[in-house]
C-alpha atoms as a PDB file:
ATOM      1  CA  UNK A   1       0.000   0.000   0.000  1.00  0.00           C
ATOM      2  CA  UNK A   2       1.403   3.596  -0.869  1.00  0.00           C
ATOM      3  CA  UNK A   3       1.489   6.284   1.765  1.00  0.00           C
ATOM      4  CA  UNK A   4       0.206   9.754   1.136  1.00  0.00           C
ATOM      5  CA  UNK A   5       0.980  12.286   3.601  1.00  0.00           C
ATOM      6  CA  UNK A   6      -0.496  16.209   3.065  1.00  0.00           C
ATOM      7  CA  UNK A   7       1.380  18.293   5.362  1.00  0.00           C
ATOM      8  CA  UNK A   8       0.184  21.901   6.070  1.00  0.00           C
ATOM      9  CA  UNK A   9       3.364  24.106   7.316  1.00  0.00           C
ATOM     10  CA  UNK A  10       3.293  27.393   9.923  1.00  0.00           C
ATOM     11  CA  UNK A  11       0.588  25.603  12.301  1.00  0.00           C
ATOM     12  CA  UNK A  12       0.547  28.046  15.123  1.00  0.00           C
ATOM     13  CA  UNK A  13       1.285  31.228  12.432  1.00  0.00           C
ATOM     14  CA  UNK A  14      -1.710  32.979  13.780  1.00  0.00           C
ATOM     15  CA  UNK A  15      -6.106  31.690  14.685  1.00  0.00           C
ATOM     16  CA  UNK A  16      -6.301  32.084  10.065  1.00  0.00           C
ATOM     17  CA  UNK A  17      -3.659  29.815   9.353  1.00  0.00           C
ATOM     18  CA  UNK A  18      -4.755  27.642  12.208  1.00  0.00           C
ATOM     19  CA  UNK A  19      -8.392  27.264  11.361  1.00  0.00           C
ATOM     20  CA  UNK A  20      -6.973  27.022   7.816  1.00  0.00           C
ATOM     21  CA  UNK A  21      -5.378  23.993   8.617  1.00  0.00           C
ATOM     22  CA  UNK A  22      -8.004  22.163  10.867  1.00  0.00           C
ATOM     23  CA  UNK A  23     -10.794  22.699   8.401  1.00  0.00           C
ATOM     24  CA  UNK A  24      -8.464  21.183   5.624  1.00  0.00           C
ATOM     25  CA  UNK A  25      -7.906  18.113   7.940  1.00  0.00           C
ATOM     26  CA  UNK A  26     -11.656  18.025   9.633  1.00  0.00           C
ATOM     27  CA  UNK A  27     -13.236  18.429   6.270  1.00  0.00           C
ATOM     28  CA  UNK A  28     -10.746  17.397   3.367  1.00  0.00           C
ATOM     29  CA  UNK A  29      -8.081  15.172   3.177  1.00  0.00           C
ATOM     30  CA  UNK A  30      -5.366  16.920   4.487  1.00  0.00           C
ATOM     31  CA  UNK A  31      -3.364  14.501   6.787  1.00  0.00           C
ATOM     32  CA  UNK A  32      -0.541  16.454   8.908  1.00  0.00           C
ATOM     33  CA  UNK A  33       0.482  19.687   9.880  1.00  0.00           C
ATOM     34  CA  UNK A  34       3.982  21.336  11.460  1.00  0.00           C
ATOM     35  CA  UNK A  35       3.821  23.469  14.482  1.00  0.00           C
ATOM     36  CA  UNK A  36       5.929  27.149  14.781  1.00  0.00           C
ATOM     37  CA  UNK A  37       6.536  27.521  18.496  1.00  0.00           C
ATOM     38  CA  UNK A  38       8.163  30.679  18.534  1.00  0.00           C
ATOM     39  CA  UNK A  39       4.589  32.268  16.980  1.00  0.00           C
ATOM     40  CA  UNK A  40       1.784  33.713  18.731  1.00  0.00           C
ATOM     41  CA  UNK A  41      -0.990  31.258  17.172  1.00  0.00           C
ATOM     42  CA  UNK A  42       1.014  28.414  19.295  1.00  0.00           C
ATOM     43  CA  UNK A  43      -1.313  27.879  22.148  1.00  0.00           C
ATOM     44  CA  UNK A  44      -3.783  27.923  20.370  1.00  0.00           C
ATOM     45  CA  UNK A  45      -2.634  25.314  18.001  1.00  0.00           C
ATOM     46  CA  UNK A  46      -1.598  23.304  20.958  1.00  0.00           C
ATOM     47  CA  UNK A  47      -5.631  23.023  22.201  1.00  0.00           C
ATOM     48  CA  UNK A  48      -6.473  22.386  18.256  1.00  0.00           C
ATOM     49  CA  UNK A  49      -4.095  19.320  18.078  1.00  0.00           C
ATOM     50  CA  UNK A  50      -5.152  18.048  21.428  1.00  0.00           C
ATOM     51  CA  UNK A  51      -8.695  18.006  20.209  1.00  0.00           C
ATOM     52  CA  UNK A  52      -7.900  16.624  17.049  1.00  0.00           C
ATOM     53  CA  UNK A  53      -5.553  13.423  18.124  1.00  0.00           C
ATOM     54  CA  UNK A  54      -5.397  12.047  14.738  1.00  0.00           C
ATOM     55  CA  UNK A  55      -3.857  14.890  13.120  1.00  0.00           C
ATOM     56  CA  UNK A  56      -0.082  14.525  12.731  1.00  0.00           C
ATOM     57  CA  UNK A  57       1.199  17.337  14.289  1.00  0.00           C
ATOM     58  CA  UNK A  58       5.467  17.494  13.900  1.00  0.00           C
ATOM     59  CA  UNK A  59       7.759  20.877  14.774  1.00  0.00           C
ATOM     60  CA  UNK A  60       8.297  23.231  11.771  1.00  0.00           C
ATOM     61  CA  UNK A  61      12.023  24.663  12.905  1.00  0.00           C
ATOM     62  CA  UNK A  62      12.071  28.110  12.609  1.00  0.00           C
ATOM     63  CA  UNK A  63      15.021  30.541  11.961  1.00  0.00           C
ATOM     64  CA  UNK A  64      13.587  33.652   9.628  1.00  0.00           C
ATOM     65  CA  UNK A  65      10.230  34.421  11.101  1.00  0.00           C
ATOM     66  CA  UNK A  66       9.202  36.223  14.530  1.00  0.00           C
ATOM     67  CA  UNK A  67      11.339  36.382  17.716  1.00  0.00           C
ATOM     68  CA  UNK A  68      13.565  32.961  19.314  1.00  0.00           C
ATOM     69  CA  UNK A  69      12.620  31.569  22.020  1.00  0.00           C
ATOM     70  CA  UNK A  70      16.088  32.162  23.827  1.00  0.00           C
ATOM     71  CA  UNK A  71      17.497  35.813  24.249  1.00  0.00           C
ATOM     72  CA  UNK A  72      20.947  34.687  24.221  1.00  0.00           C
ATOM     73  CA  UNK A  73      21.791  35.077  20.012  1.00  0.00           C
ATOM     74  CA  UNK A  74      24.290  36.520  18.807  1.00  0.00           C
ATOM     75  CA  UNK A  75      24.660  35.669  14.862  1.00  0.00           C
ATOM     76  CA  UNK A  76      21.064  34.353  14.247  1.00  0.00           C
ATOM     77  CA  UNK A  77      19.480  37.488  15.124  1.00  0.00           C
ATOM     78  CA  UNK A  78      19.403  41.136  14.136  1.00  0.00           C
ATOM     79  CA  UNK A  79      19.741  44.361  16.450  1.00  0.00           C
ATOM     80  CA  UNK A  80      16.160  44.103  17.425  1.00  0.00           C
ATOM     81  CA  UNK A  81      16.370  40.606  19.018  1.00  0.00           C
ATOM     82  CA  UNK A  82      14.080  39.131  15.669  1.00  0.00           C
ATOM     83  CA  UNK A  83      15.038  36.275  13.619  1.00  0.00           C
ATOM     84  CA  UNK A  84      17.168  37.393  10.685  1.00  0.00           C
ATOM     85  CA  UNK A  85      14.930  37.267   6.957  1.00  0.00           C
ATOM     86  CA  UNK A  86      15.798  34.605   5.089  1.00  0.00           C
ATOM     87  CA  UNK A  87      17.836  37.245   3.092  1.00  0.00           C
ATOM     88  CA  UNK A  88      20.583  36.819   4.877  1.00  0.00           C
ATOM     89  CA  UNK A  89      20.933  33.021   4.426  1.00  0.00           C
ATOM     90  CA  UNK A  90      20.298  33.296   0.473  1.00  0.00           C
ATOM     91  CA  UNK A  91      23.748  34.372  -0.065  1.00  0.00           C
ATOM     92  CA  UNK A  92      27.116  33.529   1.815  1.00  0.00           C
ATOM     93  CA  UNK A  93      26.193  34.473   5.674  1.00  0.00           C
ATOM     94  CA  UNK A  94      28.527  33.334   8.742  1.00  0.00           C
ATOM     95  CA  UNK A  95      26.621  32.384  11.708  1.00  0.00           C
ATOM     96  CA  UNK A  96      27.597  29.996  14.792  1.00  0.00           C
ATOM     97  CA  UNK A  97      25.510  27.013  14.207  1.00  0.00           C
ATOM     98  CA  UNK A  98      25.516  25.804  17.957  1.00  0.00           C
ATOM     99  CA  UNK A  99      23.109  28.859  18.685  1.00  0.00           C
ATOM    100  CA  UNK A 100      20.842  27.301  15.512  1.00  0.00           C
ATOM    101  CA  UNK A 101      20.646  23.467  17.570  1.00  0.00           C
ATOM    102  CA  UNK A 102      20.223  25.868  21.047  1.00  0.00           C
ATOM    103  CA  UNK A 103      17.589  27.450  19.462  1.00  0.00           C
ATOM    104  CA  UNK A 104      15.856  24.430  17.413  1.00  0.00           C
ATOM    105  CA  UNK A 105      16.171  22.363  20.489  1.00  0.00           C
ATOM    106  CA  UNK A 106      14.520  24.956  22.564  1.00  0.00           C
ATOM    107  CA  UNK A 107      11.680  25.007  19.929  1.00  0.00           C
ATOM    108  CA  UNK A 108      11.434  20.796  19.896  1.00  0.00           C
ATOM    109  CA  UNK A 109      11.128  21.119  23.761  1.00  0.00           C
ATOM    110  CA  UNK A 110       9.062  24.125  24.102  1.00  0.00           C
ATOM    111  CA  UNK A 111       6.774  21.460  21.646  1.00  0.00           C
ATOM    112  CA  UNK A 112       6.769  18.612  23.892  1.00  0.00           C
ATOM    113  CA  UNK A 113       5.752  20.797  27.072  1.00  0.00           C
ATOM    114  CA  UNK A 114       2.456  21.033  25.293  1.00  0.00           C
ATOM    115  CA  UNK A 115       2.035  17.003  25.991  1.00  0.00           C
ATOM    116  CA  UNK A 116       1.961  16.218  22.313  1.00  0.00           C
ATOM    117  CA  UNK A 117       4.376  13.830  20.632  1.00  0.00           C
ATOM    118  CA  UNK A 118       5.786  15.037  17.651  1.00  0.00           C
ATOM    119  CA  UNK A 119       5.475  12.980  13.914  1.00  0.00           C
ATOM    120  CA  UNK A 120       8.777  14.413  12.287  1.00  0.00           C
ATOM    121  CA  UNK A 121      10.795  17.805  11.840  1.00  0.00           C
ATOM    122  CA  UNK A 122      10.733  19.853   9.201  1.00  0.00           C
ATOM    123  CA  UNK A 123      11.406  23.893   9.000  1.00  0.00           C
ATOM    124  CA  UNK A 124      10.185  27.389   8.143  1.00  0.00           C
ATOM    125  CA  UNK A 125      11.275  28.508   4.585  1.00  0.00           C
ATOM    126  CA  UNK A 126      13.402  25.370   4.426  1.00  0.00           C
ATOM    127  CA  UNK A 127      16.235  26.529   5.843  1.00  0.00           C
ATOM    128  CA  UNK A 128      17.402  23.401   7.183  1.00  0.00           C
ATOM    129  CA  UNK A 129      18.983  22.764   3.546  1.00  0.00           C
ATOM    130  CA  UNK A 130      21.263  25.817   3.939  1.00  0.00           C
ATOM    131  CA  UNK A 131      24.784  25.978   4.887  1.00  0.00           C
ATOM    132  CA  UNK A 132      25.708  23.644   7.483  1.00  0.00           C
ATOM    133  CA  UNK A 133      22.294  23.760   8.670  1.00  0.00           C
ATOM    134  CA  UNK A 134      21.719  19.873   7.818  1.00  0.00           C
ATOM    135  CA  UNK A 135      24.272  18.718  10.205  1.00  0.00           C
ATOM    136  CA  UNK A 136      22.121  20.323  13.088  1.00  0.00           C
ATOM    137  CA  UNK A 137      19.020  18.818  11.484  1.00  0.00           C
ATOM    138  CA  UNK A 138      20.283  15.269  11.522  1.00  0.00           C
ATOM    139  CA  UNK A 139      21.316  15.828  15.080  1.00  0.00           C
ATOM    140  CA  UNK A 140      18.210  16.819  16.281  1.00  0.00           C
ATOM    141  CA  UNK A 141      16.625  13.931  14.377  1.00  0.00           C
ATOM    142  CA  UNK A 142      18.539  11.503  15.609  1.00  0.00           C
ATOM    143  CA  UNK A 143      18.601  13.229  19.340  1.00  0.00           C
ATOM    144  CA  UNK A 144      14.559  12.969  19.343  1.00  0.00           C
ATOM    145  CA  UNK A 145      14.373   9.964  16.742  1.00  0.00           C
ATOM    146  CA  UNK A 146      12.307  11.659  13.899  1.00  0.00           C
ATOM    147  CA  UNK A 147      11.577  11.200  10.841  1.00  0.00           C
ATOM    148  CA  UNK A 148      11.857  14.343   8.514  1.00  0.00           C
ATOM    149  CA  UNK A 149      11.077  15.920   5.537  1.00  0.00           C
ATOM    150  CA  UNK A 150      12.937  14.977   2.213  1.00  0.00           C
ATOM    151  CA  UNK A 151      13.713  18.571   0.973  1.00  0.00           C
ATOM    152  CA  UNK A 152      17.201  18.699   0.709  1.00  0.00           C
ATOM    153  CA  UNK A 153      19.748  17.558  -1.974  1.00  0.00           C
ATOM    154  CA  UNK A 154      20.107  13.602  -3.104  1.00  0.00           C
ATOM    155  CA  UNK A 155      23.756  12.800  -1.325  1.00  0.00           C
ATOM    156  CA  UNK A 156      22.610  14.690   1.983  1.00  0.00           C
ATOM    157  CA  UNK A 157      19.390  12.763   2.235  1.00  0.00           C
ATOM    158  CA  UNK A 158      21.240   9.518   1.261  1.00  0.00           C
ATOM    159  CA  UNK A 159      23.505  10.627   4.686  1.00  0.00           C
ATOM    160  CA  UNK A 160      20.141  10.648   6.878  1.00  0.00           C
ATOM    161  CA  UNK A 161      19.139   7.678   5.488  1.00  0.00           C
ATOM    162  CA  UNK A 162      22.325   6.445   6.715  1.00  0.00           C
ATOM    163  CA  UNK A 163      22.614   7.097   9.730  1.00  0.00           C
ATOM    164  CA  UNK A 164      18.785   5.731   9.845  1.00  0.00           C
ATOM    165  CA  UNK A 165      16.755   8.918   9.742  1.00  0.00           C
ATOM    166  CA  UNK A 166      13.851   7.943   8.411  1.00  0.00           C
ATOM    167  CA  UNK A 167      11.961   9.966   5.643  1.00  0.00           C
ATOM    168  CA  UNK A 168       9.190   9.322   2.303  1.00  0.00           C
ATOM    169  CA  UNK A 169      10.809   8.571  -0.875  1.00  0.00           C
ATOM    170  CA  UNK A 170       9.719  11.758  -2.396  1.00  0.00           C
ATOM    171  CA  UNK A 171       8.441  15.469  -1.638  1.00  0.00           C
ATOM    172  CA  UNK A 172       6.361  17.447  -3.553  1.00  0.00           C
ATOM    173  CA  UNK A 173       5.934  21.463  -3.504  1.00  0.00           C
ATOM    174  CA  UNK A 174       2.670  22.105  -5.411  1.00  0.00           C
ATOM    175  CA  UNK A 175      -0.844  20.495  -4.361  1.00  0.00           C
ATOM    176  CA  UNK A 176      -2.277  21.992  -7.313  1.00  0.00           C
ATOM    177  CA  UNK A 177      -0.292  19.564  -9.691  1.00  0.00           C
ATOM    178  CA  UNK A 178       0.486  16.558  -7.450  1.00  0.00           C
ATOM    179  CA  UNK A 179      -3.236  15.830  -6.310  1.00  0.00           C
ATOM    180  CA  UNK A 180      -4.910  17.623  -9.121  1.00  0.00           C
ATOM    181  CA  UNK A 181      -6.334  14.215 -10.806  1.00  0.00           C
ATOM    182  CA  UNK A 182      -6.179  10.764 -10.921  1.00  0.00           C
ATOM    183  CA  UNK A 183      -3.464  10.767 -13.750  1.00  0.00           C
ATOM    184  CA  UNK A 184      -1.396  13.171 -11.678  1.00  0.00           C
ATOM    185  CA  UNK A 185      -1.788  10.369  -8.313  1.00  0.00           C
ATOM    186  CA  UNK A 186      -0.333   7.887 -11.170  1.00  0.00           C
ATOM    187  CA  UNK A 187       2.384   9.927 -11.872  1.00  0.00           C
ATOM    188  CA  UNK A 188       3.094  10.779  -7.944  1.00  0.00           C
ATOM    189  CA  UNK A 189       3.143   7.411  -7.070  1.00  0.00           C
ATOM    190  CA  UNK A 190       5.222   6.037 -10.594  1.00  0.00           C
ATOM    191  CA  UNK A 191       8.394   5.669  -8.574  1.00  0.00           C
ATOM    192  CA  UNK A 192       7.792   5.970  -5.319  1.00  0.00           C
ATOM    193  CA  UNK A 193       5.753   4.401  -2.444  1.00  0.00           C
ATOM    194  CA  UNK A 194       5.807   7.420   0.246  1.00  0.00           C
ATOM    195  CA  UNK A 195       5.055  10.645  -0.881  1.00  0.00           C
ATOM    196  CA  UNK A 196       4.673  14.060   1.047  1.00  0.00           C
ATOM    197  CA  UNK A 197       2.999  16.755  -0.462  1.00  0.00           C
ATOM    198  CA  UNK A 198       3.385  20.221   0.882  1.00  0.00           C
ATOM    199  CA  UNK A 199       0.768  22.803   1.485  1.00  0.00           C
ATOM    200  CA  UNK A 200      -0.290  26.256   3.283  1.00  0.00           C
ATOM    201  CA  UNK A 201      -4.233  26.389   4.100  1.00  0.00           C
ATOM    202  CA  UNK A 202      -5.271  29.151   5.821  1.00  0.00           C
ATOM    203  CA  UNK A 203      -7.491  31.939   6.366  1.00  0.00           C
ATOM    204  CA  UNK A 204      -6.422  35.417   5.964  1.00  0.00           C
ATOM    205  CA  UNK A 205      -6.232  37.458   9.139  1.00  0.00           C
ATOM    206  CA  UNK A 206      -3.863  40.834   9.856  1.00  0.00           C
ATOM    207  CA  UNK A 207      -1.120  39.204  11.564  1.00  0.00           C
ATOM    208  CA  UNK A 208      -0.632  36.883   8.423  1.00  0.00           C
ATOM    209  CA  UNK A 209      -1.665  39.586   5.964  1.00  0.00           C
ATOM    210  CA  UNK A 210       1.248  42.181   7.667  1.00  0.00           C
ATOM    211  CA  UNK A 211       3.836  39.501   8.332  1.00  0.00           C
ATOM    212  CA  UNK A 212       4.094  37.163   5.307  1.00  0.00           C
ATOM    213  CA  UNK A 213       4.427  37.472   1.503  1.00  0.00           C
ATOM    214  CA  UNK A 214       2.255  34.267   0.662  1.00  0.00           C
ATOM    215  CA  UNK A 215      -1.143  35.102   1.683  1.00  0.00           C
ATOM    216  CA  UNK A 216      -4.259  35.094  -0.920  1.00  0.00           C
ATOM    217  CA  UNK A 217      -3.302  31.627  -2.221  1.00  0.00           C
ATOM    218  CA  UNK A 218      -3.461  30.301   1.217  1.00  0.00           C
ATOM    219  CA  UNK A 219      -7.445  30.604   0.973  1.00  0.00           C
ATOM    220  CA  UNK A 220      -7.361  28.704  -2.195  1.00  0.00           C
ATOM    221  CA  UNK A 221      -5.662  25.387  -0.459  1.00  0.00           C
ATOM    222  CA  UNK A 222      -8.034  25.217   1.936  1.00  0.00           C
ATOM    223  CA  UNK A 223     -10.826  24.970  -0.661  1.00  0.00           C
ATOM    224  CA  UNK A 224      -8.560  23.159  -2.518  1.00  0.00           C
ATOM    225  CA  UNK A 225      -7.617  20.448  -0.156  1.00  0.00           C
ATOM    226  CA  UNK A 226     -11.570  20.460   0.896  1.00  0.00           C
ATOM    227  CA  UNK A 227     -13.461  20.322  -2.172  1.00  0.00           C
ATOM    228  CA  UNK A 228     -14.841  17.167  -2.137  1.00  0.00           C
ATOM    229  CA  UNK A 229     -14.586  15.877  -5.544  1.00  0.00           C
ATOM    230  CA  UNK A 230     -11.011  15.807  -4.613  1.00  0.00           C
ATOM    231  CA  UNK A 231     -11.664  14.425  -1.345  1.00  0.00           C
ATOM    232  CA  UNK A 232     -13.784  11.164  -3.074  1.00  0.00           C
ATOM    233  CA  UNK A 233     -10.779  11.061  -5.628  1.00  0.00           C
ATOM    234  CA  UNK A 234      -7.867  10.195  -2.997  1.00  0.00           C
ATOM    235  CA  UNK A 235     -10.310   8.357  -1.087  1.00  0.00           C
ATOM    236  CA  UNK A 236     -11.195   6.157  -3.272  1.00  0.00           C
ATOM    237  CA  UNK A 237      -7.859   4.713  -4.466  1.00  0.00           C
ATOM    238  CA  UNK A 238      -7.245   1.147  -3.534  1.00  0.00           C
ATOM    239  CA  UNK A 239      -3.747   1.364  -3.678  1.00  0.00           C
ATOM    240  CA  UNK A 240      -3.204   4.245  -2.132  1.00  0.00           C
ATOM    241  CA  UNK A 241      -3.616   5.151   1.783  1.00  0.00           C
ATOM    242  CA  UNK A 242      -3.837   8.592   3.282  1.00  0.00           C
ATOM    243  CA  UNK A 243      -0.770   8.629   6.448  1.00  0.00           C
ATOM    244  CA  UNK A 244       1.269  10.717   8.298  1.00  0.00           C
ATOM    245  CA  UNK A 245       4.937  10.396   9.187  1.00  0.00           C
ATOM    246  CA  UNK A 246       3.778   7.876  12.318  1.00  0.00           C
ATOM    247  CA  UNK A 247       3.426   5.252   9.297  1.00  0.00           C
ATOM    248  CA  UNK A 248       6.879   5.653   8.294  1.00  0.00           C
END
C-alpha cells in the first residue's frame, strides 16, 4: 500500500492559518500539519491538536520568522532581538551554528511541554537545507528519533538515510499539480511508495496579511484540499492510503 501524507506548514502562524489547517484536515483530506513555536498562534494550536488526536502534528524549525525563544543570540538574530529574513541566508552568511541546535532544540522542547508527541521535523522557509544547517538537522533527528522531511539535496538525504533517519521517498511542492487528478496520483506514485505533499491552508487574518508574503493563495488550499470531488478522488484509491509520518 502507498502512503500519502499532506502536510500543512506554519501551524501556530496565527487563529487564520490555524483554522486554515483544521478545516483542511476536519473536512478534506489533508493529513498532517507542522507546528511554529516561537509564533503567537502556538497555544492555540496546541488546544487544536489536542482536540484533534489524529492529526499529525510534527515541529516546523524556525530561523527567519518572529522572535527565538532564547534571548541569548548573537549571529542568528538582528539588532532588534528578531530572527534574521531569510535574506541573509540566500547568499554567503557566517553564523555559529551551535546557537541554531540551542535554538531548534529549545523550539522541539518548548513542543513537547504542550504534551503532544511530535510525527517528524521539518522547517520554516526550508532553511534546514542551507549551509551547514543539515548537520544540526540530523542531530536533532537523531537526538529525538524523527523522521523528517525529504527537501534537501540527493547525497545529503542519502547521509540521513544512513545514519537511519527515516523519511518518504519523495516530496512534492505544489498540491495543485500533485493531487490535481487521478493521472497526476499515477504519476506521484510512478516511482515511489511514500510521498509528502506540501501545502499552506489558511485563512487570511492581519497578523498573516502584515507579516508574510504568501497570503491570498493560502485561501485557495483550503478549498482546494476540501473540495470534495477531490476528497472522493484520494479516497477512493485502492492502492493508495492517506498517512502521516507515524506510518513511516
Amino acid at each position: 500500500m502507498k502512503k500519502l501524507i499532506i502536510n500543512a506548514d506554519d501551524f501556530g502562524y496565527s487563529r487564520g492559518v490555524n483554522f486554515g489547517i483544521i478545516d483542511s484536515f476536519q473536512l478534506g483530506v489533508l493529513t498532517s500539519t507542522t507546528f511554529m513555536t516561537n509564533m503567537p498562534g502556538r497555544d492555540q494550536a496546541a488546544k487544536l491538536a489536542k482536540d484533534n488526536p489524529s492529526l499529525g502534528v510534527g515541529v516546523h524549525l524556525v530561523l527567519t520568522c518572529g522572535r527565538p525563544l532564547l534571548d541569548t543570540h548573537r549571529t542568528i538574530v538582528d539588532a532588534q532581538g528578531d530572527f534574521r529574513n531569510l535574506r541573509f541566508y540566500q547568499g554567503a552568511f557566517t553564523i555559529d551554528y551551535e546557537e541554531v541546535y540551542d535554538e531548534w532544540k529549545a523550539q522541539i522542547e518548548k513542543f513537547l511541554s504542550y504534551g503532544l508527541n511530535p510525527t517528524h521535523l521539518d522547517s520554516h522557509h526550508h532553511i534546514n537545507s542551507f549551509g551547514e544547517m543539515p548537520k544540526v538537522f540530523m542531530r536533532l533527528a537523531k537526538e529525538y528519533d524523527l523522521p523528517v522531511r525529504n527537501n534537501m539535496s540527493d547525497d545529503v538525504m542519502e547521509k540521513f538515510k544512513n545514519n537511519g533517519v527515516k523519511t518518504t521517498s519523495s516530496f512534492s511542492y505544489l498540491i495543485e499539480t500533485a493531487l490535481k487528478n487521478g493521472e497526476s496520483l499515477d504519476e506521484l506514485f510512478d516511482q515511489h511508495d511514500t510521498v509528502e505533499v506540501m501545502a499552506h491552508p489558511a485563512y487570511l487574518d492581519k497578523k498573516l496579511l502584515s507579516t508574510s508574503s504568501f497570503t491570498y493563495p493560502r485561501v485557495d488550499e483550503v478549498e482546494f484540499l476540501t473540495d470534495q470531488g477531490r476528497v472522493e478522488l484520494i479516497r477512493s484509491r485502492k492502492d493508495i492510503r492517506t498517512s502521516t509520518f507515524q506510518d513511516l
